[in-house]
N, C-alpha and C. Protein backbone atom coordinates (compact mmCIF):
# COMPACT_ATOMS: atom_id res chain seq x y z
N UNK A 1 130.12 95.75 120.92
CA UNK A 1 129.60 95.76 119.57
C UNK A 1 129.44 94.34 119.03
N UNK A 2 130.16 93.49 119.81
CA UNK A 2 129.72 91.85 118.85
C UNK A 2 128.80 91.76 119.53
N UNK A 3 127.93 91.70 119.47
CA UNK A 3 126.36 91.05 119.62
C UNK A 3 126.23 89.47 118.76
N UNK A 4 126.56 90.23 117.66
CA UNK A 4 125.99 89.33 116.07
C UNK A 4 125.79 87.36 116.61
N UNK A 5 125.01 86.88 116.51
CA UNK A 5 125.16 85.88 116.35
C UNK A 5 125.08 85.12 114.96
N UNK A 6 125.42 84.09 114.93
CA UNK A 6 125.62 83.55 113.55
C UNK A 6 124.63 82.07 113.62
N UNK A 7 124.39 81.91 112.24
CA UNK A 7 123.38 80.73 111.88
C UNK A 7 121.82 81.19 112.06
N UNK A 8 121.28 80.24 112.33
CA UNK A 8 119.63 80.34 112.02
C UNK A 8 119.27 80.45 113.71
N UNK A 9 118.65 81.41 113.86
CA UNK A 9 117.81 81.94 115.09
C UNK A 9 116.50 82.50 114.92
N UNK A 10 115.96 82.64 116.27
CA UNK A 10 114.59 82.75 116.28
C UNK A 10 114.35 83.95 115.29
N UNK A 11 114.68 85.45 115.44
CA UNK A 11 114.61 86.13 114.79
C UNK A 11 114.42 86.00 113.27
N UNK A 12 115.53 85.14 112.64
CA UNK A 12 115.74 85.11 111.41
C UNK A 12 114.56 83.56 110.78
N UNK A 13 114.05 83.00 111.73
CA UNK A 13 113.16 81.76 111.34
C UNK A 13 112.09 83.12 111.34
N UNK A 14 111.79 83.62 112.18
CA UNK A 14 110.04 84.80 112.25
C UNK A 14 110.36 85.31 111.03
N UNK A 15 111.52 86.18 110.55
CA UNK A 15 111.63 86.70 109.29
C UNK A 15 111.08 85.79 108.12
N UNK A 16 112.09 84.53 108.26
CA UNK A 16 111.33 83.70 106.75
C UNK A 16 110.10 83.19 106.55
N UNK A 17 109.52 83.06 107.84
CA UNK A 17 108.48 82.85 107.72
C UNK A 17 107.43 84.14 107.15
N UNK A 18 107.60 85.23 107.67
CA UNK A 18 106.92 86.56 107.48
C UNK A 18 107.08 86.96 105.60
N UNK A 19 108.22 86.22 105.18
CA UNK A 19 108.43 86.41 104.01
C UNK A 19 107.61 85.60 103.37
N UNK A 20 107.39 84.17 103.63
CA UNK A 20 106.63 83.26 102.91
C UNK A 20 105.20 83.41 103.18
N UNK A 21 104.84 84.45 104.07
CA UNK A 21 103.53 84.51 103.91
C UNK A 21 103.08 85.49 103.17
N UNK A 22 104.13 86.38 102.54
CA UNK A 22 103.46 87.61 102.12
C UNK A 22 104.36 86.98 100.28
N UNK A 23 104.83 85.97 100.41
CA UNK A 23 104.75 85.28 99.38
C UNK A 23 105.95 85.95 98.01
N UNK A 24 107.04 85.52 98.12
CA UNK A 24 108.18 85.68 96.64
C UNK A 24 107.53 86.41 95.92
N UNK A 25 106.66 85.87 94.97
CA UNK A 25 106.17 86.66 94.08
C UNK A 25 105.73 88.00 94.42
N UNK A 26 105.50 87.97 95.62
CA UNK A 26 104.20 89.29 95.96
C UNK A 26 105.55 90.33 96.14
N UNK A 27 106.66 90.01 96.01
CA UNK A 27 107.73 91.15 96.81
C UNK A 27 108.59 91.55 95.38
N UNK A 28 108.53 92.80 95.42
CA UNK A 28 108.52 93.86 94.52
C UNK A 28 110.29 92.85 94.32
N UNK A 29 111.15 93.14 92.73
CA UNK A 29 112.54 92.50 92.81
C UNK A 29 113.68 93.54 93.51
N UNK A 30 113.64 94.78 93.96
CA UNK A 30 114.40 95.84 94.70
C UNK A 30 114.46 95.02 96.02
N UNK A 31 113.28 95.46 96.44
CA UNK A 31 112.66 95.43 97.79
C UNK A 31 113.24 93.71 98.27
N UNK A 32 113.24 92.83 97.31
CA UNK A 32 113.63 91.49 97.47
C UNK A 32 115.26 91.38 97.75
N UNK A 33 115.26 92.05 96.66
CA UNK A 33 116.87 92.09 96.87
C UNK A 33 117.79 92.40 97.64
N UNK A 34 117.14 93.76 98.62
CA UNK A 34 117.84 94.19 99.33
C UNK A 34 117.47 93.35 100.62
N UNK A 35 116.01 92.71 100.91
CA UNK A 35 116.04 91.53 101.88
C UNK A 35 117.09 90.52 101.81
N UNK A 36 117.62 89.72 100.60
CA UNK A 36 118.53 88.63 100.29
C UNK A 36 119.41 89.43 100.84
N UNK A 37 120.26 90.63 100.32
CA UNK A 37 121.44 90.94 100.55
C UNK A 37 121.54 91.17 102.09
N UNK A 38 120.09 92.23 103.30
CA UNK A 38 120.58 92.02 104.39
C UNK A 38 121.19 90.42 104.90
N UNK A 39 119.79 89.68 104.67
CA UNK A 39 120.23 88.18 104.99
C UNK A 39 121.28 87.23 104.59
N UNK A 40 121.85 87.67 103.89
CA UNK A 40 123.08 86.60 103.61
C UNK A 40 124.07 87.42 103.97
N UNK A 41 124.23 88.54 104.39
CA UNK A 41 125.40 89.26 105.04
C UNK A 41 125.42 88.76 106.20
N UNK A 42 124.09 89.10 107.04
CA UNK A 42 124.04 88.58 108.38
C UNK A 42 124.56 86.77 108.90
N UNK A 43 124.37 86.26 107.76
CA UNK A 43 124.86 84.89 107.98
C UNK A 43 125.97 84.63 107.50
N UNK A 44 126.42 85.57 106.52
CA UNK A 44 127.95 85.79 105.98
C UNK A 44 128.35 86.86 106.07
N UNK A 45 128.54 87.22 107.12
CA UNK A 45 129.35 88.95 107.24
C UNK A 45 130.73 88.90 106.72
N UNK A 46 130.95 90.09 106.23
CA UNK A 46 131.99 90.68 105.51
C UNK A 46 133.21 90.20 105.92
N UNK A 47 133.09 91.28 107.29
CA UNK A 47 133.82 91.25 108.67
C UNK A 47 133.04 91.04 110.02
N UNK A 48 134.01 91.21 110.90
CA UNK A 48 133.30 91.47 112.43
C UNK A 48 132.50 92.83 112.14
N UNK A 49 131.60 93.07 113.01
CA UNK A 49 130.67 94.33 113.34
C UNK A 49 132.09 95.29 113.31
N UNK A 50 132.92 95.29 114.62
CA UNK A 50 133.82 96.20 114.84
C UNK A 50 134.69 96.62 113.81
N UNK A 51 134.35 95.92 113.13
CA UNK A 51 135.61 96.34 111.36
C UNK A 51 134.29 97.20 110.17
N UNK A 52 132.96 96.69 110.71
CA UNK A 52 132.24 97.42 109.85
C UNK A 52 131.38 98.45 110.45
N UNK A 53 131.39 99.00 111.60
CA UNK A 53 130.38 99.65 111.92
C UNK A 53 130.56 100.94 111.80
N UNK A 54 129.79 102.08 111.40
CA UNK A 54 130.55 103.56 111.31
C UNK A 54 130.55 104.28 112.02
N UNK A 55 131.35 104.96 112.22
CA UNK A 55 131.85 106.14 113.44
C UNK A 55 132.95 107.14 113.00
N UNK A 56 132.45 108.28 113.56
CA UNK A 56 133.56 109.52 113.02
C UNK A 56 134.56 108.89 113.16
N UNK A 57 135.49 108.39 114.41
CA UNK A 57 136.69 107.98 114.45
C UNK A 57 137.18 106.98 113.21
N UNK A 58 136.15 106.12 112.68
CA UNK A 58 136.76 104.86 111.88
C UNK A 58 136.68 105.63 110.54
N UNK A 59 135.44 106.68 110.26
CA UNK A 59 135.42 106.95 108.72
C UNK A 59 135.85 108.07 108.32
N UNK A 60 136.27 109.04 109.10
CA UNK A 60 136.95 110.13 109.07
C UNK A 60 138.01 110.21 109.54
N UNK A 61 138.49 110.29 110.23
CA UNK A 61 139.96 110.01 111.39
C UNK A 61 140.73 109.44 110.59
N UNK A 62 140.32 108.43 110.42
CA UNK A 62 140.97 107.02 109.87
C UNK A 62 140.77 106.91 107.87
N UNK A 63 140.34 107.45 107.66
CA UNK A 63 139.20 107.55 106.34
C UNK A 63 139.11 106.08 105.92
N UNK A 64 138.27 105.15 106.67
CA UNK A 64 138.20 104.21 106.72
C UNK A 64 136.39 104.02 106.14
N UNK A 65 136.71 104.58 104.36
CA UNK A 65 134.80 105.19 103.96
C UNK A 65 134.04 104.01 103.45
N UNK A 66 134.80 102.95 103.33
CA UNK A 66 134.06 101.37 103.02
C UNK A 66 132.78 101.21 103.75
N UNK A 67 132.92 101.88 105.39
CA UNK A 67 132.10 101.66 106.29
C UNK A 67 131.14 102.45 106.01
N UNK A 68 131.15 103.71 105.27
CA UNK A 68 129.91 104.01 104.71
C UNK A 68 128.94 103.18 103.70
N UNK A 69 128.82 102.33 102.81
CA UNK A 69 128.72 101.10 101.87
C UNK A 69 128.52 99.88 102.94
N UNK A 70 129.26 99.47 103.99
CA UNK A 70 128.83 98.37 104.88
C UNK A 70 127.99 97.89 106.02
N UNK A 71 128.01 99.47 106.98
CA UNK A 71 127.43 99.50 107.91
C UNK A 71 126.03 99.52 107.90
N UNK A 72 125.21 99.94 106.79
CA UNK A 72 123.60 99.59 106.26
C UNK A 72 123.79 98.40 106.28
N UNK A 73 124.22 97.36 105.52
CA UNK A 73 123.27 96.48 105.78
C UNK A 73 124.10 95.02 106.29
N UNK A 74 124.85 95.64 107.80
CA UNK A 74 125.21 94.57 108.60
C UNK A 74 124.13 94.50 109.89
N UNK A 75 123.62 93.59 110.15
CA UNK A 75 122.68 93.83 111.67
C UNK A 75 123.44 93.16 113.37
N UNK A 76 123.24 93.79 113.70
CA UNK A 76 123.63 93.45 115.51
C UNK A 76 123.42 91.64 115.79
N UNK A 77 122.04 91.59 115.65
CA UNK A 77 121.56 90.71 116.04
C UNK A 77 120.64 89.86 115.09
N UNK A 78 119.88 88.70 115.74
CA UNK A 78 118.92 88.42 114.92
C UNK A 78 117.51 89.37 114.71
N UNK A 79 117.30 90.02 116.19
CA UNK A 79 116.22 90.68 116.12
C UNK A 79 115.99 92.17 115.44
N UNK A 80 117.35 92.66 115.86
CA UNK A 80 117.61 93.60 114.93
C UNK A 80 117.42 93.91 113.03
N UNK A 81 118.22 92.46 112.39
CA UNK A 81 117.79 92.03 111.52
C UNK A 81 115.83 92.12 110.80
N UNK A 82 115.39 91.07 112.07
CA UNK A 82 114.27 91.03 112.28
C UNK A 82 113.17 92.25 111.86
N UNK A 83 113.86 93.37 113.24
CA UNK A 83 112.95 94.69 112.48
C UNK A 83 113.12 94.95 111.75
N UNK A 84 114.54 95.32 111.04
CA UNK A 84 114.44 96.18 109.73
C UNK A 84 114.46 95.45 108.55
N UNK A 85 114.11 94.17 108.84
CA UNK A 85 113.97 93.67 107.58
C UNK A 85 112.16 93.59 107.37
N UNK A 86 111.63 93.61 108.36
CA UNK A 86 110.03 93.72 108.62
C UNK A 86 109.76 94.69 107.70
N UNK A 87 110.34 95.74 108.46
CA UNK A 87 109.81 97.28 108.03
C UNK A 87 110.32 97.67 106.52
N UNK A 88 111.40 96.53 106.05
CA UNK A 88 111.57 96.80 104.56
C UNK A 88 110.91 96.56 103.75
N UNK A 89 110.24 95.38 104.34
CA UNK A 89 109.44 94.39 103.19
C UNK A 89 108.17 95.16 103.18
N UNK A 90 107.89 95.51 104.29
CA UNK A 90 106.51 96.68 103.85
C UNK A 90 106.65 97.79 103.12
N UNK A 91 107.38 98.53 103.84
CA UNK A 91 108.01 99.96 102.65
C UNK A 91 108.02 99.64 101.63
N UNK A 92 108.72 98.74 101.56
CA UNK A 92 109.68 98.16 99.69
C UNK A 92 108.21 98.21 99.02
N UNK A 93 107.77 97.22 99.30
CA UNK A 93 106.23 96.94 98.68
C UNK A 93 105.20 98.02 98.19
N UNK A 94 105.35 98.96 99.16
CA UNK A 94 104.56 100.09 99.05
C UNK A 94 105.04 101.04 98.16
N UNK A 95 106.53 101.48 98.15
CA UNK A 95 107.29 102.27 97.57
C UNK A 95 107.88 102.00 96.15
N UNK A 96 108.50 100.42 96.25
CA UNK A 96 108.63 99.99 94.90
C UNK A 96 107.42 100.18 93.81
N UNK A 97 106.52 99.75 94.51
CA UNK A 97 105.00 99.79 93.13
C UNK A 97 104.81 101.50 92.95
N UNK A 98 105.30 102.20 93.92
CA UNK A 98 104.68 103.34 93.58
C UNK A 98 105.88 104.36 92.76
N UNK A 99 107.44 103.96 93.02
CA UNK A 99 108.49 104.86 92.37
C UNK A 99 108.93 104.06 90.99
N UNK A 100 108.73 102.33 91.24
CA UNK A 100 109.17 101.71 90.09
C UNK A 100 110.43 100.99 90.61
N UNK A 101 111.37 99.67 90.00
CA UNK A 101 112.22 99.49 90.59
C UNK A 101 113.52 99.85 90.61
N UNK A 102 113.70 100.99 89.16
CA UNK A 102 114.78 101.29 89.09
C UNK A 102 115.08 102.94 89.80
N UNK A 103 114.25 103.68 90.43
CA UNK A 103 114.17 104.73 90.74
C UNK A 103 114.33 104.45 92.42
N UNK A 104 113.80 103.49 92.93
CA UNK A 104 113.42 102.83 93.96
C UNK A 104 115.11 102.34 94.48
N UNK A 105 115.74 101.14 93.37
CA UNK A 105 116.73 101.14 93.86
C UNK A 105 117.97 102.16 93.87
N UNK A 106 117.65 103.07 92.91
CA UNK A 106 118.48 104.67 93.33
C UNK A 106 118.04 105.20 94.55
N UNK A 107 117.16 105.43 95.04
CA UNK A 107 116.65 105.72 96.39
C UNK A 107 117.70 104.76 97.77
N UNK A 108 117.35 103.31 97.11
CA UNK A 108 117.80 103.05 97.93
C UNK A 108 119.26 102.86 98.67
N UNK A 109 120.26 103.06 97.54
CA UNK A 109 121.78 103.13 96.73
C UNK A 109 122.03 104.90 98.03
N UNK A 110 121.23 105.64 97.13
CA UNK A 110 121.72 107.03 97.70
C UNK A 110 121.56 107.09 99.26
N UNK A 111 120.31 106.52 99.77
CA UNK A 111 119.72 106.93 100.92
C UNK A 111 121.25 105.97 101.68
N UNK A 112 121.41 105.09 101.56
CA UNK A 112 122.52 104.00 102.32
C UNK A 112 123.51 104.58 102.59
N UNK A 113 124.06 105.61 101.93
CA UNK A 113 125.30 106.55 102.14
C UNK A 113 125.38 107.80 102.91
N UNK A 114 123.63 108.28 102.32
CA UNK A 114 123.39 109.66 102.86
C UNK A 114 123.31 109.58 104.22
N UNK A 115 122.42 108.59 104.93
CA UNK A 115 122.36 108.55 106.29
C UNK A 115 123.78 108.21 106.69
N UNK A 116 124.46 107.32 106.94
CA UNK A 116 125.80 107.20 107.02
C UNK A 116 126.15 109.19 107.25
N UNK A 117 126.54 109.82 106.22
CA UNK A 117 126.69 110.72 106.37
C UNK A 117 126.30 111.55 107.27
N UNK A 118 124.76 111.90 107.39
CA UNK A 118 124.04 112.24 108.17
C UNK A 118 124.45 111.98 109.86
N UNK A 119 124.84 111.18 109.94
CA UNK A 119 124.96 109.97 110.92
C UNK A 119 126.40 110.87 111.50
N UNK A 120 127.31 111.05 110.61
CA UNK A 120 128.30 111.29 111.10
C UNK A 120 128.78 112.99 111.48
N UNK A 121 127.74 113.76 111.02
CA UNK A 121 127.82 115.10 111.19
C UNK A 121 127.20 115.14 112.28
N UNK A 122 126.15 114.58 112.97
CA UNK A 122 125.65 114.79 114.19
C UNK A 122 126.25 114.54 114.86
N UNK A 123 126.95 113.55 115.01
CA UNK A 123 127.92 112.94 115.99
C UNK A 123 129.15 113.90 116.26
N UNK A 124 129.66 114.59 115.13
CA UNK A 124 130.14 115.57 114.82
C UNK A 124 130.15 116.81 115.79
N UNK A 125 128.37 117.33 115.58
CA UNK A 125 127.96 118.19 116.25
C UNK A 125 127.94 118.03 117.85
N UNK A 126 127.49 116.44 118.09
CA UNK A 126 127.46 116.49 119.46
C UNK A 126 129.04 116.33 119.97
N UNK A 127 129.98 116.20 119.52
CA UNK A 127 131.42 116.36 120.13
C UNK A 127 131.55 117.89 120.28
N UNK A 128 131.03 119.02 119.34
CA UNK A 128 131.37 120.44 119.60
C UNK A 128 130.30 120.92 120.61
N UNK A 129 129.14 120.67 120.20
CA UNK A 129 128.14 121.10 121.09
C UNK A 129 128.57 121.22 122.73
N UNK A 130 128.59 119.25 123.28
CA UNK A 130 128.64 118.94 124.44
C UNK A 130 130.66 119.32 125.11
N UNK A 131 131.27 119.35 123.97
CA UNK A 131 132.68 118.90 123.83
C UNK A 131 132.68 117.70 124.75
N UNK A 132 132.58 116.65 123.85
CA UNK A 132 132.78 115.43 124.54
C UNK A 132 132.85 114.67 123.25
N UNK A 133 134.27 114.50 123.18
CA UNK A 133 135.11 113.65 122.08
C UNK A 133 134.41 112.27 122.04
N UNK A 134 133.76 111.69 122.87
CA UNK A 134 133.56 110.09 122.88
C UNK A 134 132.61 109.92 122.05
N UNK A 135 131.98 111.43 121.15
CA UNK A 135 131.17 110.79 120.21
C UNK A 135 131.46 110.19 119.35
N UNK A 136 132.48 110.61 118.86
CA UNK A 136 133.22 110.18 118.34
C UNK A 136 133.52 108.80 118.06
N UNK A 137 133.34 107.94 118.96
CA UNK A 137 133.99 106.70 119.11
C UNK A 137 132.53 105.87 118.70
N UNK A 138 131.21 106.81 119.27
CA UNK A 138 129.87 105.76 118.60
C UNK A 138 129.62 105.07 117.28
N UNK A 139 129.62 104.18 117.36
CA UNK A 139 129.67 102.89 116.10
C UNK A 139 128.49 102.28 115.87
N UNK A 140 128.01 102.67 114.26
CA UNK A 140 126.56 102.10 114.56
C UNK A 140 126.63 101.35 113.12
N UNK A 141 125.43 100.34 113.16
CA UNK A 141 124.91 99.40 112.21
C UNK A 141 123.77 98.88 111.98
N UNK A 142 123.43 98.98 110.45
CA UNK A 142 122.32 98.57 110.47
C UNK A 142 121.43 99.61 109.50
N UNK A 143 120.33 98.91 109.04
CA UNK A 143 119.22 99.70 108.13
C UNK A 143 118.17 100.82 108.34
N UNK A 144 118.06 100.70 109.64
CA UNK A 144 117.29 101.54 110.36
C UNK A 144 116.98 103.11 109.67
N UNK A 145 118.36 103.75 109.75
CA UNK A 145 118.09 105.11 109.24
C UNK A 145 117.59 105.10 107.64
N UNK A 146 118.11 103.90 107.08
CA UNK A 146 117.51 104.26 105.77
C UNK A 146 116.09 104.29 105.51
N UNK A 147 115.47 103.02 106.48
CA UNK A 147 114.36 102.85 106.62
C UNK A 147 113.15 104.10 107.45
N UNK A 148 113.83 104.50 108.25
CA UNK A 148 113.76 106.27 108.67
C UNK A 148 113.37 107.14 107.58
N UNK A 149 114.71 107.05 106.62
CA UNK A 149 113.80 107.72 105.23
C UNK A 149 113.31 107.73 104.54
N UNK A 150 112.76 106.15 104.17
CA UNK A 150 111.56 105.32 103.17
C UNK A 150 110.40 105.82 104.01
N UNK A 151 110.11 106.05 105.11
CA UNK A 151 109.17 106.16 105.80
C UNK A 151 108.44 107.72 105.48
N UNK A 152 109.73 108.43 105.84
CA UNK A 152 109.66 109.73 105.29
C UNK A 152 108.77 110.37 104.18
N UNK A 153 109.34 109.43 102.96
CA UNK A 153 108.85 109.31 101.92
C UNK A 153 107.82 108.67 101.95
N UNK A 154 107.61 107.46 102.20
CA UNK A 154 106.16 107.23 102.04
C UNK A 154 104.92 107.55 102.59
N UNK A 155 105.31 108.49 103.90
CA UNK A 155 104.36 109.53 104.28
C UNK A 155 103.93 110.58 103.05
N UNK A 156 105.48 110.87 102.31
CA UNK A 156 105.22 112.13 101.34
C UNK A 156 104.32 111.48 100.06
N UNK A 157 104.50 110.62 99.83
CA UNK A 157 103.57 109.82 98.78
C UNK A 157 102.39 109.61 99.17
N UNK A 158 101.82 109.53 100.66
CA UNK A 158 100.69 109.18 100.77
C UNK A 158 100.41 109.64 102.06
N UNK A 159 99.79 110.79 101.70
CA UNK A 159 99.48 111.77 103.22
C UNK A 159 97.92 111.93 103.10
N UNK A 160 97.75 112.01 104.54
CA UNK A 160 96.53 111.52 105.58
C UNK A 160 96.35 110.63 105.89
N UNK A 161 97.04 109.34 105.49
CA UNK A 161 96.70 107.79 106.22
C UNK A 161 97.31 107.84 107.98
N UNK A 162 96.28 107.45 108.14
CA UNK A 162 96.58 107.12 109.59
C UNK A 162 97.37 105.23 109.91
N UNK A 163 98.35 105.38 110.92
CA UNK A 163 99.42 104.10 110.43
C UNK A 163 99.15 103.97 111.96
N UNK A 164 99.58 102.45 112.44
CA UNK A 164 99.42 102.20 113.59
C UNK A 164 100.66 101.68 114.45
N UNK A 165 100.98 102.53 115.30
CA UNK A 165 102.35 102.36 115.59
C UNK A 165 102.26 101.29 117.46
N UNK A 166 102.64 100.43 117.15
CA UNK A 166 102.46 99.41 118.62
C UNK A 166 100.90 99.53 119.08
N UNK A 167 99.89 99.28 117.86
CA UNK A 167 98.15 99.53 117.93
C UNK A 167 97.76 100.39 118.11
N UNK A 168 98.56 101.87 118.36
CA UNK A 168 97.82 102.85 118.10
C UNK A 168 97.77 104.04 117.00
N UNK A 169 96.22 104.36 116.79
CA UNK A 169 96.77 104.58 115.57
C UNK A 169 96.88 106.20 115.30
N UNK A 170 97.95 106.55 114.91
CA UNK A 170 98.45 107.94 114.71
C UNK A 170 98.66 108.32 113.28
N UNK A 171 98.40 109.69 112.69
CA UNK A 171 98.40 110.42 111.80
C UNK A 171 99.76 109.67 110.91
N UNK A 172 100.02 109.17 109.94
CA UNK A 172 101.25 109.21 109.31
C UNK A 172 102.46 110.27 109.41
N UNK A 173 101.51 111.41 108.93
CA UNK A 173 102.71 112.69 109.16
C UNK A 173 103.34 112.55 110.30
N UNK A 174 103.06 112.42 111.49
CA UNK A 174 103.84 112.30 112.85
C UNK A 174 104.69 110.48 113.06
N UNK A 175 103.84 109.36 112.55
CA UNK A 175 103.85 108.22 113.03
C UNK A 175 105.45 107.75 112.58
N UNK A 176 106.40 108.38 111.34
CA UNK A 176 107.70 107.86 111.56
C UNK A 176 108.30 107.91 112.56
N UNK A 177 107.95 109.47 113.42
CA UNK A 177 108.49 110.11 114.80
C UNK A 177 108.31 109.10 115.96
N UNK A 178 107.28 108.88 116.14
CA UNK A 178 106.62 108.15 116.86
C UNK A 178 107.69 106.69 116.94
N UNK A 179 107.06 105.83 115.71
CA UNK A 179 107.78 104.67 115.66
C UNK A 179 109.44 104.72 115.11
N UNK A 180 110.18 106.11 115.20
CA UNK A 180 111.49 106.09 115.71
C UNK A 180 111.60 106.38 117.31
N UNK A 181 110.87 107.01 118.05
CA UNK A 181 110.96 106.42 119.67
C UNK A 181 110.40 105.30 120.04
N UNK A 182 109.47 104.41 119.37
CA UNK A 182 109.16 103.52 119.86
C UNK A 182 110.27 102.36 119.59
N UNK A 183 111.17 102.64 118.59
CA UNK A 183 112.28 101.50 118.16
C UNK A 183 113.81 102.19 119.66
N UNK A 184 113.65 102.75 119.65
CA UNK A 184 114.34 103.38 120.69
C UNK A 184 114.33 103.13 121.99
N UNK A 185 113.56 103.29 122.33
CA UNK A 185 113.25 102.34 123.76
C UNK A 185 112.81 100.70 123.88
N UNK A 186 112.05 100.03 122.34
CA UNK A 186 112.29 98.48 122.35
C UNK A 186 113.71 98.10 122.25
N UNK A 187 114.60 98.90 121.14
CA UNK A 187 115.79 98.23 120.67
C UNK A 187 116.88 99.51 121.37
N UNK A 188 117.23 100.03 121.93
CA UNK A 188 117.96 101.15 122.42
C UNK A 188 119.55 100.64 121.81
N UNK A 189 119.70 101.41 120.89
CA UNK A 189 121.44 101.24 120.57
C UNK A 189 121.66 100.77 118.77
């Protein structure tokens, strides 16, 4: 689970740059905010990954529920970072102008916990399903799922656009699906 590297890396230079081209002003103040806050965690983490990442064992077992509140928005890596801070700044943009920023950052408040949750009933399920306790022990981090459900939503806000997932271009309604296996096999874990 330590991956994390610390300081300024390639990842996190492509990010600021990607930010300065789409320009401060142009970025909704939610959507901004929650960029600052991934990024200065990642360069100032809390804790180690292993003290923040969530897993049935750490947040249930243990009721160790901080890690629900932390594990959004700590990232692995720089590249990790990288994507989901990509895919925020677009969402945000799209979603902020269209919910507003105070509805937007309730969205984004609730969704940070809910997946967490989400997160942990499956894991849940796959220990009864398979009976294999070691799901138990899976520890994850990062924005991803929330961003999973901005996507969600901004399909539901704006259906029939066709979105282009690694250049091709697929129906929205399907294309979160899509570009959650395509993050799956680039970034696996």
């Amino acid at each position: 689970m330590e991956r994390r590297q610390r300081g300024v890396s390639a990842g996190l230079l492509l990010l600021l740059y990607q930010i300065s081209q789409v320009g401060l002003q142009n970025i909704p103040s939610v959507t901004l905010g929650v960029l600052v806050l991934n990024i200065f965690l990642f360069l100032n983490p809390l804790r180690p990954l292993s003290e923040v990442c969530l897993s049935v064992n750490e947040a249930v077992h243990r009721k160790n529920w901080q890690r629900l509140l932390l594990a959004p928005f700590h990232h692995a890596d720089d590249w990790h970072l990288y994507y989901n801070m990509i895919s925020m700044l677009w969402k945000g943009i799209m979603l902020e102008r269209k919910l507003k920023s105070i509805w937007f950052a309730y969205v984004i408040a609730v969704f940070s916990v809910l997946i967490g949750v989400v997160y942990m009933v499956l894991e849940l399920l796959l220990v009864v399903i398979l009976d294999d306790p070691s799901y138990e022990m899976n520890c994850g981090v990062g924005f991803s799922g929330v961003l999973f459900a901005l996507k969600v939503l901004n399909n539901h806000y704006n259906p029939g656009r066709v979105s282009s997932v690694l250049g091709l271009p697929i129906s929205s309604k399907y294309a979160c699906w899509v570009e959650l296996l395509a993050i799956h096999f680039i970034s696996p874990g």
